[in-house]
Protein backbone atom coordinates (compact mmCIF):
# COMPACT_ATOMS: atom_id res chain seq x y z
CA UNK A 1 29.82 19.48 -31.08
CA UNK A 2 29.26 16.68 -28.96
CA UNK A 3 32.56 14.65 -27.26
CA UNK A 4 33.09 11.50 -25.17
CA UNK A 5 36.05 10.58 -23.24
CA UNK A 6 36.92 8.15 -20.63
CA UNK A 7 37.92 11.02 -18.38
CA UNK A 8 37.59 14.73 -18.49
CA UNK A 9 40.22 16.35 -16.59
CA UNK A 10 39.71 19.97 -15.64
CA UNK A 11 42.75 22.33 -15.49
CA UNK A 12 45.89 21.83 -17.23
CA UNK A 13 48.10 23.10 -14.15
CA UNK A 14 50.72 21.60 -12.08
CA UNK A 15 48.10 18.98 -10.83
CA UNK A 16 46.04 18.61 -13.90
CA UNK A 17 49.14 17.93 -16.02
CA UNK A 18 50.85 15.17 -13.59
CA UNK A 19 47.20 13.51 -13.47
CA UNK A 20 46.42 13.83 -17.50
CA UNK A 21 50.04 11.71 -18.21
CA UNK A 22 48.91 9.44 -15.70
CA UNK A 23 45.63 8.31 -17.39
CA UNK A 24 47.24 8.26 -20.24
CA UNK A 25 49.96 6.05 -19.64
CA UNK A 26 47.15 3.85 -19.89
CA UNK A 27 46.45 3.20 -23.49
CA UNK A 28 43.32 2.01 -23.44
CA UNK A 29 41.51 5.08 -22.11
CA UNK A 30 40.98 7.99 -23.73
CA UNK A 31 41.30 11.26 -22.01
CA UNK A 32 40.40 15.04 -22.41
CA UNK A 33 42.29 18.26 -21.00
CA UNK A 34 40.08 21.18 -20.59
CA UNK A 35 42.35 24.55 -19.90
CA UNK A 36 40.85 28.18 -19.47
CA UNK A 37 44.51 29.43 -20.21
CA UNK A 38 46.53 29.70 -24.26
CA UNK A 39 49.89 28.36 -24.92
CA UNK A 40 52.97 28.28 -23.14
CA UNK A 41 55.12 29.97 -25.70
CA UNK A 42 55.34 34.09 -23.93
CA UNK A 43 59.34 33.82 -23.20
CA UNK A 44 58.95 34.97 -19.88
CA UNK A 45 57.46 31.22 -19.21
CA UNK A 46 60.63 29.99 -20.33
CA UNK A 47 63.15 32.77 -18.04
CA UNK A 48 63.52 31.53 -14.42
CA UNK A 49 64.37 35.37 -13.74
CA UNK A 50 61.19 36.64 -15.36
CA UNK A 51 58.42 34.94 -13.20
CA UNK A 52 57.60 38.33 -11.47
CA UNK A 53 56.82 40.04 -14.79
CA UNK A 54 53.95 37.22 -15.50
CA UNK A 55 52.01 38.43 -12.72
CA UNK A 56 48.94 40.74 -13.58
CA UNK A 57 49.83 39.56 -17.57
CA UNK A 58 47.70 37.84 -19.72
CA UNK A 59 48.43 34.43 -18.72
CA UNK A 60 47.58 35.18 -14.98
CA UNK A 61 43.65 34.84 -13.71
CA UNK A 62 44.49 38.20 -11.90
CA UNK A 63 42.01 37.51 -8.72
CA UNK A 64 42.28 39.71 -5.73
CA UNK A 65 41.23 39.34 -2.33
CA UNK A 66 39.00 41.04 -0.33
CA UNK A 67 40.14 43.88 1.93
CA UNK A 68 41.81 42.21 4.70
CA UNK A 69 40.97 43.77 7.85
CA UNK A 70 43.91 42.24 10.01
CA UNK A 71 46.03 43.84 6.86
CA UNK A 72 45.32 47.54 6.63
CA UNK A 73 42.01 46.75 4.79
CA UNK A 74 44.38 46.27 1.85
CA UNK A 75 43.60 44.13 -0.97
CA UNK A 76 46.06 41.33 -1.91
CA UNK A 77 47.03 40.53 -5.19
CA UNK A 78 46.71 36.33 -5.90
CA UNK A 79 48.05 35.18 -9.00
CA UNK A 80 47.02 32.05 -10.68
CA UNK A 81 48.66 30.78 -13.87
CA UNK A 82 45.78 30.80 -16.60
CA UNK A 83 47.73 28.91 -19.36
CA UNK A 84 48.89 25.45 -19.37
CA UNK A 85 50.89 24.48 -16.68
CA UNK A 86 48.87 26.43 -15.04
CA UNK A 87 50.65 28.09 -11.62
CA UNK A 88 53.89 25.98 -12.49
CA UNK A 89 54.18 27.95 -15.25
CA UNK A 90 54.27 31.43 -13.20
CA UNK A 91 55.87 30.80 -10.12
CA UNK A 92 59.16 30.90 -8.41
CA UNK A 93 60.09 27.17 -9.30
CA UNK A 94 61.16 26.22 -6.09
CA UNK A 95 60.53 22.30 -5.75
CA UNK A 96 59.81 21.18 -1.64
CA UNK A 97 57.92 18.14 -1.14
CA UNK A 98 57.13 18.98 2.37
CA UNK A 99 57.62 17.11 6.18
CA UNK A 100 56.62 14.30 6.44
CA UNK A 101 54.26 14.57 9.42
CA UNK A 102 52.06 17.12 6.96
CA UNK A 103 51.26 14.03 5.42
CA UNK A 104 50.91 11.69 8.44
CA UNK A 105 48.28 14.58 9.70
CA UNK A 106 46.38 13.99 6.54
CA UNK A 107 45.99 9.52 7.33
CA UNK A 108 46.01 10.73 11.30
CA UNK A 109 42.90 12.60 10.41
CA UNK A 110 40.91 10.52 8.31
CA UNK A 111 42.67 10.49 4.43
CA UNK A 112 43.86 6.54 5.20
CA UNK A 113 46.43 6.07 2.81
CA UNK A 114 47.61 9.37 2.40
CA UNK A 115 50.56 8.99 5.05
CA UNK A 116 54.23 10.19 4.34
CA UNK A 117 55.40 6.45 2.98
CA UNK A 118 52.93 6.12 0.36
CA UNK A 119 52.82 9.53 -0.96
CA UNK A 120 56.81 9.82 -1.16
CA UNK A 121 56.35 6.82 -3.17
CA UNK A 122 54.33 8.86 -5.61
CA UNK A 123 57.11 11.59 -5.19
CA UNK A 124 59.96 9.26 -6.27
CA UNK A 125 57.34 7.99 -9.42
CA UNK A 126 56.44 11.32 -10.61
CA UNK A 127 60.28 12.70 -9.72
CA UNK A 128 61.69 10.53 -12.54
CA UNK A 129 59.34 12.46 -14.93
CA UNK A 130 59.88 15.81 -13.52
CA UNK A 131 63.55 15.32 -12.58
CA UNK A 132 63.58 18.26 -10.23
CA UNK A 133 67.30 18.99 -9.27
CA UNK A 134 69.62 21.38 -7.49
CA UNK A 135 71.43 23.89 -9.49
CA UNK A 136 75.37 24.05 -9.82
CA UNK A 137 75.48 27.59 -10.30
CA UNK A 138 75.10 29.61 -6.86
CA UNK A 139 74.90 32.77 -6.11
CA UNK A 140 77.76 33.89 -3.85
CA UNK A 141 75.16 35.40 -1.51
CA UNK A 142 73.33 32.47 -1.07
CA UNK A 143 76.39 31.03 -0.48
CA UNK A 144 76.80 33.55 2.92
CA UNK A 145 73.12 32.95 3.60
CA UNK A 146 73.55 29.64 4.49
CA UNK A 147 76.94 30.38 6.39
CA UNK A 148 75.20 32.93 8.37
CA UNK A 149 72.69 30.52 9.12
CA UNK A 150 75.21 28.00 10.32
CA UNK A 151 76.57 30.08 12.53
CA UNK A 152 73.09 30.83 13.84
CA UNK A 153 73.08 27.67 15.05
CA UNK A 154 71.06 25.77 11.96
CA UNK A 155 72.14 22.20 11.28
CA UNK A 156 72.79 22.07 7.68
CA UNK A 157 70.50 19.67 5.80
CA UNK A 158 71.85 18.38 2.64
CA UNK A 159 68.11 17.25 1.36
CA UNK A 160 64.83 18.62 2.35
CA UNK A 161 62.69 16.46 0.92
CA UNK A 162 63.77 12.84 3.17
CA UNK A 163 60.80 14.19 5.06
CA UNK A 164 62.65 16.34 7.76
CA UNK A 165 62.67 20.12 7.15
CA UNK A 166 64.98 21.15 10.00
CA UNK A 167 68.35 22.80 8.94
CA UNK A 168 69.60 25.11 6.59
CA UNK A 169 70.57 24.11 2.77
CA UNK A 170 69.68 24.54 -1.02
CA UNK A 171 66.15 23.76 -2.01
CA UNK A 172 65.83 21.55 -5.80
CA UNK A 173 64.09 23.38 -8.44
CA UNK A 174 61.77 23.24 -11.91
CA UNK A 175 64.65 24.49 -13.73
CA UNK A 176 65.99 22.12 -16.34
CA UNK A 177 69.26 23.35 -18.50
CA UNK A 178 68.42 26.98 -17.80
CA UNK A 179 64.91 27.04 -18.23
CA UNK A 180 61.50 26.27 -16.57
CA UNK A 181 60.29 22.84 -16.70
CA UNK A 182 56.45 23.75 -16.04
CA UNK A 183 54.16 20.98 -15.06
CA UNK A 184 53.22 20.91 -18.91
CA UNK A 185 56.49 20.78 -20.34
CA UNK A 186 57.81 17.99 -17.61
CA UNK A 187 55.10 16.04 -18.12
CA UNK A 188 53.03 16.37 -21.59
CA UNK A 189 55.77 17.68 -23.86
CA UNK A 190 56.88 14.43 -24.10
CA UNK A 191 53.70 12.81 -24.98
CA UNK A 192 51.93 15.28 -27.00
CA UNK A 193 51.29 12.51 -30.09
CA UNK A 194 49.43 10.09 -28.10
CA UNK A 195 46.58 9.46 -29.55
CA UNK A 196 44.47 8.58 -26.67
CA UNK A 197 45.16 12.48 -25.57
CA UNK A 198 43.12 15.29 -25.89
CA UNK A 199 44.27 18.75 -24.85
CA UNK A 200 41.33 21.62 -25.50
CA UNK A 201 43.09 24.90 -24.38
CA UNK A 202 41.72 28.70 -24.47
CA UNK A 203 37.94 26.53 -22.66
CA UNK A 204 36.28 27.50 -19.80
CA UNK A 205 34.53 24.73 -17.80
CA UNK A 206 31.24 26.25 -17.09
CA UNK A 207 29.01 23.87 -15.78
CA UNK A 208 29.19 20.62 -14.53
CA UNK A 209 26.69 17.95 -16.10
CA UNK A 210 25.34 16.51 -12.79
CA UNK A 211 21.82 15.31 -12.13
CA UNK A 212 19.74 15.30 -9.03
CA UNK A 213 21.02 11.74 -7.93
CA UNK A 214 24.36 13.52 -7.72
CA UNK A 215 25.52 11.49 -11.36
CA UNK A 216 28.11 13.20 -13.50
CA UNK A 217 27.67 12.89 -16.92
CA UNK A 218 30.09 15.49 -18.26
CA UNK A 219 30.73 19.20 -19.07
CA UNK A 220 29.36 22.31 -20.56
CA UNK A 221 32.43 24.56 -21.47
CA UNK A 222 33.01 27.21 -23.86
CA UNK A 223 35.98 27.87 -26.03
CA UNK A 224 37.34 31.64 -26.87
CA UNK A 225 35.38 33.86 -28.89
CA UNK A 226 32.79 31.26 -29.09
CA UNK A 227 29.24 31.94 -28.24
CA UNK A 228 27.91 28.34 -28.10
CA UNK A 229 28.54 25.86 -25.10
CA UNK A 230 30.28 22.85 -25.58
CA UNK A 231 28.75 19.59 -24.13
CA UNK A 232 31.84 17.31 -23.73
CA UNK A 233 30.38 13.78 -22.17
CA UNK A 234 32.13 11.54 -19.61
CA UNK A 235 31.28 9.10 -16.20
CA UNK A 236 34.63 10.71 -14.93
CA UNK A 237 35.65 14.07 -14.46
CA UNK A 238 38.02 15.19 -12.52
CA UNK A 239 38.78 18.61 -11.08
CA UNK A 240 41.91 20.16 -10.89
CA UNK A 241 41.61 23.97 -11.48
CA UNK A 242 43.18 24.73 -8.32
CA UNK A 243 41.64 26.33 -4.75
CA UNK A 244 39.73 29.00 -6.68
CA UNK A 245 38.28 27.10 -9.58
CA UNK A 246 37.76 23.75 -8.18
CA UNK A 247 35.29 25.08 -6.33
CA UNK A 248 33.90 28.00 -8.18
CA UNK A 249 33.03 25.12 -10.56
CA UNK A 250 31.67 22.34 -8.22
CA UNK A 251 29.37 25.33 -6.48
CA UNK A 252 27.87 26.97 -9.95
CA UNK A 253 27.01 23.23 -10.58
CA UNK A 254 24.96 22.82 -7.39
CA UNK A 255 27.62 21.05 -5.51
CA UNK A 256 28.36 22.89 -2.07
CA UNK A 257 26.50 25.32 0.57
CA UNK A 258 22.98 24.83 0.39
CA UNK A 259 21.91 28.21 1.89
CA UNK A 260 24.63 30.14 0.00
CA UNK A 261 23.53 28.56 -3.31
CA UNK A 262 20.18 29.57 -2.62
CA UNK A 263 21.37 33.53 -1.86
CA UNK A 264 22.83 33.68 -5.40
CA UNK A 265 19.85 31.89 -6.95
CA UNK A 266 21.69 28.11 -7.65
CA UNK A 267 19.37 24.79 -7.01
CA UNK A 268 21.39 22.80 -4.74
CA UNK A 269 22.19 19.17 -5.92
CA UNK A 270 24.83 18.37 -3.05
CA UNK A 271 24.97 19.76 -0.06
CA UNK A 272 28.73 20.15 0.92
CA UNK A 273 30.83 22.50 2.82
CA UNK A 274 32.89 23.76 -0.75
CA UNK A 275 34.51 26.46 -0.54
CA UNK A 276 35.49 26.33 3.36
CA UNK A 277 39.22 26.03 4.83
CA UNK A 278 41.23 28.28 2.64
CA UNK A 279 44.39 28.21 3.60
CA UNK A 280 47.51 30.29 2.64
CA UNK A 281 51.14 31.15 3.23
CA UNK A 282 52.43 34.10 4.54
CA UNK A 283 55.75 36.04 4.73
CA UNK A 284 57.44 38.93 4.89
CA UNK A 285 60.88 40.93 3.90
CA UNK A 286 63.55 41.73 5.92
CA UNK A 287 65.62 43.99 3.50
CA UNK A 288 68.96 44.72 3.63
CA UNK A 289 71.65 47.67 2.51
CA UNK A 290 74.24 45.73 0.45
CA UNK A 291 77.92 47.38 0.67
CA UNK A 292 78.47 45.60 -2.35
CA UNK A 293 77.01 45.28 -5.55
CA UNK A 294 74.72 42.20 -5.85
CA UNK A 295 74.83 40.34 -9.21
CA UNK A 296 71.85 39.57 -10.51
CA UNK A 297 72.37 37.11 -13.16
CA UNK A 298 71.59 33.78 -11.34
CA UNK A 299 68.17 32.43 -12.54
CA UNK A 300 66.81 31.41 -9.64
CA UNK A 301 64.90 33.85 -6.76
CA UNK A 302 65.02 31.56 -3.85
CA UNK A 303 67.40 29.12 -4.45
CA UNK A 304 67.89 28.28 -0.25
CA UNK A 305 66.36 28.52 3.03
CA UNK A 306 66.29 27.33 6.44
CA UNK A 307 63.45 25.84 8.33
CA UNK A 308 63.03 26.56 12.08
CA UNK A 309 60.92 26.86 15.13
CA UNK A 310 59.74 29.50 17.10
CA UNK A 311 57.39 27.08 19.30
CA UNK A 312 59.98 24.05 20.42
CA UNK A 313 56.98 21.78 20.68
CA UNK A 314 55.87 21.93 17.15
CA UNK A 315 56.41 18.17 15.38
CA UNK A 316 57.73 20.12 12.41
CA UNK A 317 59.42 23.69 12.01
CA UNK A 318 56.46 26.42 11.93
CA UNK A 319 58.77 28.77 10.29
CA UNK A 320 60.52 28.78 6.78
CA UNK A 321 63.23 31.18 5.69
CA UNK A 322 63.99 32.10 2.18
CA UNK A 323 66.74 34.52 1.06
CA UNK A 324 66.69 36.49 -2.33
CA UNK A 325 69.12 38.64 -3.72
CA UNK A 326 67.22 41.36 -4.55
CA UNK A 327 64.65 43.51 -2.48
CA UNK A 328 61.52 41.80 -2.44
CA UNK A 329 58.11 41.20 -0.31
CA UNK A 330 58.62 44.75 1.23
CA UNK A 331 57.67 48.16 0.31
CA UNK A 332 59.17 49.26 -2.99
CA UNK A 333 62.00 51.49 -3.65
CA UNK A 334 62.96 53.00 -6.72
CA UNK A 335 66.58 54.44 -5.92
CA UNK A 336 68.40 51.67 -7.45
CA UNK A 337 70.51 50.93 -4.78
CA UNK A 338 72.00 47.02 -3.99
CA UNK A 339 69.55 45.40 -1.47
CA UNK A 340 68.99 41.76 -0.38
CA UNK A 341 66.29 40.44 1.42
CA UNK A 342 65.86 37.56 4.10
CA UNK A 343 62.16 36.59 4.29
CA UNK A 344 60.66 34.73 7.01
CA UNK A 345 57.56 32.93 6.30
CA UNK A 346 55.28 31.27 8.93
CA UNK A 347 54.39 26.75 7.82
CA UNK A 348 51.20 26.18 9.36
CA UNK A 349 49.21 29.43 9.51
CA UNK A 350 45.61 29.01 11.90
CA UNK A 351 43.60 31.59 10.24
CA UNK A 352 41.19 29.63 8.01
CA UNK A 353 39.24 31.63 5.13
CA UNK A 354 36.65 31.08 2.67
CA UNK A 355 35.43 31.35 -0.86
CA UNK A 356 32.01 32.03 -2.53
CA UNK A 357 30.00 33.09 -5.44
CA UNK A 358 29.47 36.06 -6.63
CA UNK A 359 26.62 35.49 -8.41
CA UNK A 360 24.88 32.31 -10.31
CA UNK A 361 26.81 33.84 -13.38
CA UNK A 362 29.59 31.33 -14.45
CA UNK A 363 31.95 33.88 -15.80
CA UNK A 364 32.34 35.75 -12.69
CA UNK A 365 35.41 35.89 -9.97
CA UNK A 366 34.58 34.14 -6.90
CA UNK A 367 34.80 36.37 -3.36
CA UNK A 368 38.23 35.64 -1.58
CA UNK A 369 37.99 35.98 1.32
CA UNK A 370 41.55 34.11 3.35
CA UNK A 371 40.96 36.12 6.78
CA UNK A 372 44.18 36.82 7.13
CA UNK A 373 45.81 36.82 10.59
CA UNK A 374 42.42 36.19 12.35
CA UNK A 375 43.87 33.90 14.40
CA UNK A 376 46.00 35.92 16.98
CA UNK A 377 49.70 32.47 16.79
CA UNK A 378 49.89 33.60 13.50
CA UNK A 379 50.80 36.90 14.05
CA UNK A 380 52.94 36.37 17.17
CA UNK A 381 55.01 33.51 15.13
CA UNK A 382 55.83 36.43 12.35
CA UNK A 383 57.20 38.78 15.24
CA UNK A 384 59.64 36.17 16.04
CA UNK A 385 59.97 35.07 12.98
CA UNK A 386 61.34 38.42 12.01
CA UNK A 387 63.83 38.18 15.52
CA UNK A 388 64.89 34.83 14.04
CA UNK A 389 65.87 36.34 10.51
CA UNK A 390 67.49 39.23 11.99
CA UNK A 391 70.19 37.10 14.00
CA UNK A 392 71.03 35.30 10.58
CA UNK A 393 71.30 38.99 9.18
CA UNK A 394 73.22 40.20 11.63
CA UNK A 395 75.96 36.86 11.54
CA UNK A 396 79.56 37.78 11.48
CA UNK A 397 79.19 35.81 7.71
CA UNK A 398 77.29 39.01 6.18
CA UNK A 399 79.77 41.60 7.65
CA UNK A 400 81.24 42.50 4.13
CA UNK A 401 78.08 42.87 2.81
CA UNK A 402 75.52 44.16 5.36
CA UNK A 403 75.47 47.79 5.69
CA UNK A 404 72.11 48.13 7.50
CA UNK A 405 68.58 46.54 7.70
CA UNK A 406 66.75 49.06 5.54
CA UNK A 407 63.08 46.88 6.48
CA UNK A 408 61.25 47.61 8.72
CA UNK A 409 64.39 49.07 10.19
CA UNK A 410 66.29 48.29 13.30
CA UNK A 411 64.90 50.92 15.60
CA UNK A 412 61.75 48.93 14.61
CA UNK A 413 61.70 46.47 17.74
CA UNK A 414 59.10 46.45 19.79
CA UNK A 415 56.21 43.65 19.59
CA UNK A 416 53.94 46.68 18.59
CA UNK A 417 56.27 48.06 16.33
CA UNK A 418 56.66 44.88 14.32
CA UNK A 419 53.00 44.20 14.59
CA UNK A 420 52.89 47.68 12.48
CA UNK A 421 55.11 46.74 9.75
CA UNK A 422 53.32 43.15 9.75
CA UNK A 423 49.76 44.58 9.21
CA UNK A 424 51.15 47.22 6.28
CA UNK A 425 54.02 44.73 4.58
CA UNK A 426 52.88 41.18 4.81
CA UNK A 427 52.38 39.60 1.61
CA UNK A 428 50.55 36.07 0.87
CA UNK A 429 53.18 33.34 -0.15
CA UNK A 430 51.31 32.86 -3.56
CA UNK A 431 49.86 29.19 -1.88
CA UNK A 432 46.00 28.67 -1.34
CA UNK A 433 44.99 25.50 -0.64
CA UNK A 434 42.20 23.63 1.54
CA UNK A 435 38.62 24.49 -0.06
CA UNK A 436 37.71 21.45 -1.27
CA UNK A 437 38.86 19.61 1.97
CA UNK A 438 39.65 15.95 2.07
CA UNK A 439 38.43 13.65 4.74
CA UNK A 440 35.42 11.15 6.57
CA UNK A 441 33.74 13.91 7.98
CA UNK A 442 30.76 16.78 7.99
CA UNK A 443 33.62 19.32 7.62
CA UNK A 444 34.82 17.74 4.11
CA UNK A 445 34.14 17.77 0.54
CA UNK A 446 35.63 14.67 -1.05
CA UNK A 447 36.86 11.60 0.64
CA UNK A 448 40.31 9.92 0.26
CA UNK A 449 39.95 8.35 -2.61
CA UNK A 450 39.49 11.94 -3.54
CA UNK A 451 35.30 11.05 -4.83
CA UNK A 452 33.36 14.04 -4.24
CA UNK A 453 30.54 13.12 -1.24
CA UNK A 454 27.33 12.23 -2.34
CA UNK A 455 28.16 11.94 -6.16
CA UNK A 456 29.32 9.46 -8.77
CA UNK A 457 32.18 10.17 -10.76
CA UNK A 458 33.00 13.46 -9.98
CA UNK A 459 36.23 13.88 -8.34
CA UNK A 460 39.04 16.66 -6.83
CA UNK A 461 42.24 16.47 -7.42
CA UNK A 462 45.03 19.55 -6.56
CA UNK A 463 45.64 22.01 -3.83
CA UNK A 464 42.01 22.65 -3.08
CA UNK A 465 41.90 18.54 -1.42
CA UNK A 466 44.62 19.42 1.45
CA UNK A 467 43.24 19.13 4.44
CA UNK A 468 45.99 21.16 5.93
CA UNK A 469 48.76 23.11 3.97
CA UNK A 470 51.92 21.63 3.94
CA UNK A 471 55.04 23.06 5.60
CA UNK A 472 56.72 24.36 1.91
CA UNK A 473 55.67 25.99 -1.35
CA UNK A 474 52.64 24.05 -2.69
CA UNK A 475 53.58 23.46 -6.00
CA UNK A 476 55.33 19.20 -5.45
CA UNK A 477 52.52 18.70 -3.59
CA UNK A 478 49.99 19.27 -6.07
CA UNK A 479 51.89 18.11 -8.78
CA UNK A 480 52.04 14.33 -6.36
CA UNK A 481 48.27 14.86 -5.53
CA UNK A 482 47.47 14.91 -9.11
CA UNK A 483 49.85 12.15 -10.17
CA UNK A 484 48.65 10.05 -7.12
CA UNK A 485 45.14 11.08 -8.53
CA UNK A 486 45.91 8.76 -11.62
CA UNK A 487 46.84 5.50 -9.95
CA UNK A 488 43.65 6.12 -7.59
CA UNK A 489 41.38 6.19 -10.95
CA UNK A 490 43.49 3.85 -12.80
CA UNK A 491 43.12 1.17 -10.05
């Protein structure tokens, strides 16, 4: 059956969401949601304690990487939230916006308009929407986290998103009266009746309708158990399935590497470098023996951290520090005993990675490939980073509760040794970003009014634009990128 909207918007995740109440704020547009993902409605969505039990379920894409060689050769595990709200609906809710010189990198290096005081203006917009907040109800050892850190010398900073990240203090959240406020919920729950709204979940985008000229004209997608494609026409679409569908998509269309579209039997349309400049997160536990039972009931995993620098001439801290009450990003244990973990995490990784096809076949995973720790600061800042969490572990504020680092182990030491534990242990922060790069020049995919290069129509819009990763969890930013996304088409 044959559609037409105004715009097609692809993905129905934390940036696809914040863009699709956007457009249609505007009443006279009409506007169509595409999501590969079901319904919201598994409780675990709902349980800020549950997120980890999502992972590898039904409502997750389940990709993995390749084997890593930096890594042990080990394959990482990269969840995706296939459902709407997308990611925001599977992850640890933690609401950063980021520093503000991420963004004044992106105008610095070509994405005019895209500088720290206009996007925090499209933070404070979308913000009275999503009303992220900190919660009331702490943990007590959070509470001695961020005494330990003060004592460490870490300014405490009563709000990290003004811009500066420096300083220890609570972080705001996605958590509204006990329960997760996913990108969906925040921002289409309300709106749901409008007629000018469209929402087509359990469809995969296939194809992109695209002709030689580089003119969109729509999308082929397919719902669930059906056999037949959908054509759904439109002048606009807009992509925002994330770092791994964005460009899966736009490259199965014809829109990316010419010579690696050619290997897997695709007709170029657009030559562009897609699927380039994956970034991600990294981090890893430092676990410790608690002397005293550790409640569990607080919903939130991270719920603080402190931000630091293990290069002083950095504009921005290069390391973040999360604390969890449980054991976590470190080899499992199964004896039941109280542990609590301190996990440093390194802000502005090097190591650049890539993405490509598979095959010509629509339906199959793209190859991940995020090179991790290929570039030899980012391992170096995670042995410090580890020497910087250990003297917050070690503060005279933990001493009724610390009864021994348990990972990697204090007779672990030695810039080798901790190399070791990096290579087996280190876990991706759960944040790819970059592959459909943003920018003016031969090294980017769509420019900054977020138009992909060479076509008409067609646009990004979510993680896959950054041109960098920001400092923080990913998850404000895209939400801003799509909701920025909106005004950009709008105008």
């Amino acid at each position: 059956m044959a559609r037409a909207f105004d715009f097609v918007v692809v993905g129905a995740g934390s940036s696809g969401c914040a863009l699709a109440r956007r457009l249609s704020d505007s009443s006279d547009v009409s506007v169509a949601l595409i999501e590969a993902g079901g319904t919201d409605e598994r409780p675990e969505i709902g349980a800020p304690s549950e997120y980890f039990k999502l992972w590898g379920s039904d409502v997750d894409w389940n990709y993995d990487s390749v084997p890593q060689p930096r890594t042990r050769n080990r394959v990482h595990r990269l969840p995706r939230g296939r459902v709407l709200g997308g990611t925001s609906s599977i992850n640890g809710m933690v609401y950063l916006r980021g520093a503000s010189g991420d963004y004044d990198s992106w105008a610095e290096g070509g994405c005019a308009g895209w500088h720290w005081t206009s996007v925090r203006q499209a933070f404070e917009e979308m913000e009275a929407v999503l009303a992220p907040a900190f919660l009331t109800d702490h943990n007590v050892l959070s509470e001695v986290f961020l005494s330990a850190a003060a004592q460490v010398g870490y300014a405490a900073n009563p709000f990290f998103d003004s811009g500066s990240l420096d300083g220890v203090g609570w972080n705001r959240s996605t958590i509204v009266n006990s329960s997760r406020n996913s990108a969906y919920r925040a921002f289409l729950g309300p709106v749901l009746d409008r007629p000018n709204l469209t929402i087509l979940s359990d469809t995969t985008v296939e194809r992109l309708i695209i002709d030689n000229g580089g003119n969109i004209s729509g999308i082929e997608a397919r719902a669930a158990g059906d056999a037949a494609l959908d054509r759904i026409s439109s002048s606009k679409v807009v992509l925002c399935a994330g770092a791994f569908e964005s460009p899966r998509i736009l490259m199965t269309s014809g829109v990316g590497p010419a010579k690696h579209l050619g290997e897997v039997g695709i007709t170029p349309v657009v030559g562009l470098p897609v699927g380039e400049n994956l970034i991600d997160h990294l981090l890893i536990g430092v676990v410790y023996n608690s002397k005293l039972p550790i409640s569990l009931d607080h919903s939130m995993v991270t719920e603080c951290c402190a931000f630091g620098r293990v290069s002083p001439a950095r504009d921005a801290p290069d390391v973040e520090i999360s604390f969890a009450k449980e054991a976590n990003f470190a080899p499992p244990t199964e004896d039941g005993l109280p542990r609590y973990t301190i996990i440093p995490g390194i802000t502005q990784p090097r190591s650049r990675g890539t993405l490509r096809l598979r095959s010509a076949n629509p339906t199959d995973y793209p190859i991940i490939d995020p090179r991790y720790l290929t570039e030899p600061e980012d391992l170096s800042t995670l042995i410090e980073s580890i020497r910087m969490t250990r003297e917050i572990g070690n503060a005279d504020a933990f001493h009724d509760w610390n009864n021994g680092e348990f990972f990697p182990g204090p007779g672990v030491a030695s810039d080798a040794e901790l190399r070791d534990y990096i290579e087996e242990t280190i876990s991706t922060w759960f944040h790819p970003v970059g592959t459909c790069r943003m920018g003016i020049g031969d090294d980017s995919v769509v420019d900054p009014g977020l138009r992909v290069h060479g076509t008409t129509g067609l646009y990004v819009a979510d993680a896959s634009i950054m041109p960098d990763i920001v400092s923080v969890n990913t998850n404000a930013a895209s939400m801003m990128i799509g909701w920025r996304a909106g005004d950009l088409l709008l105008d």
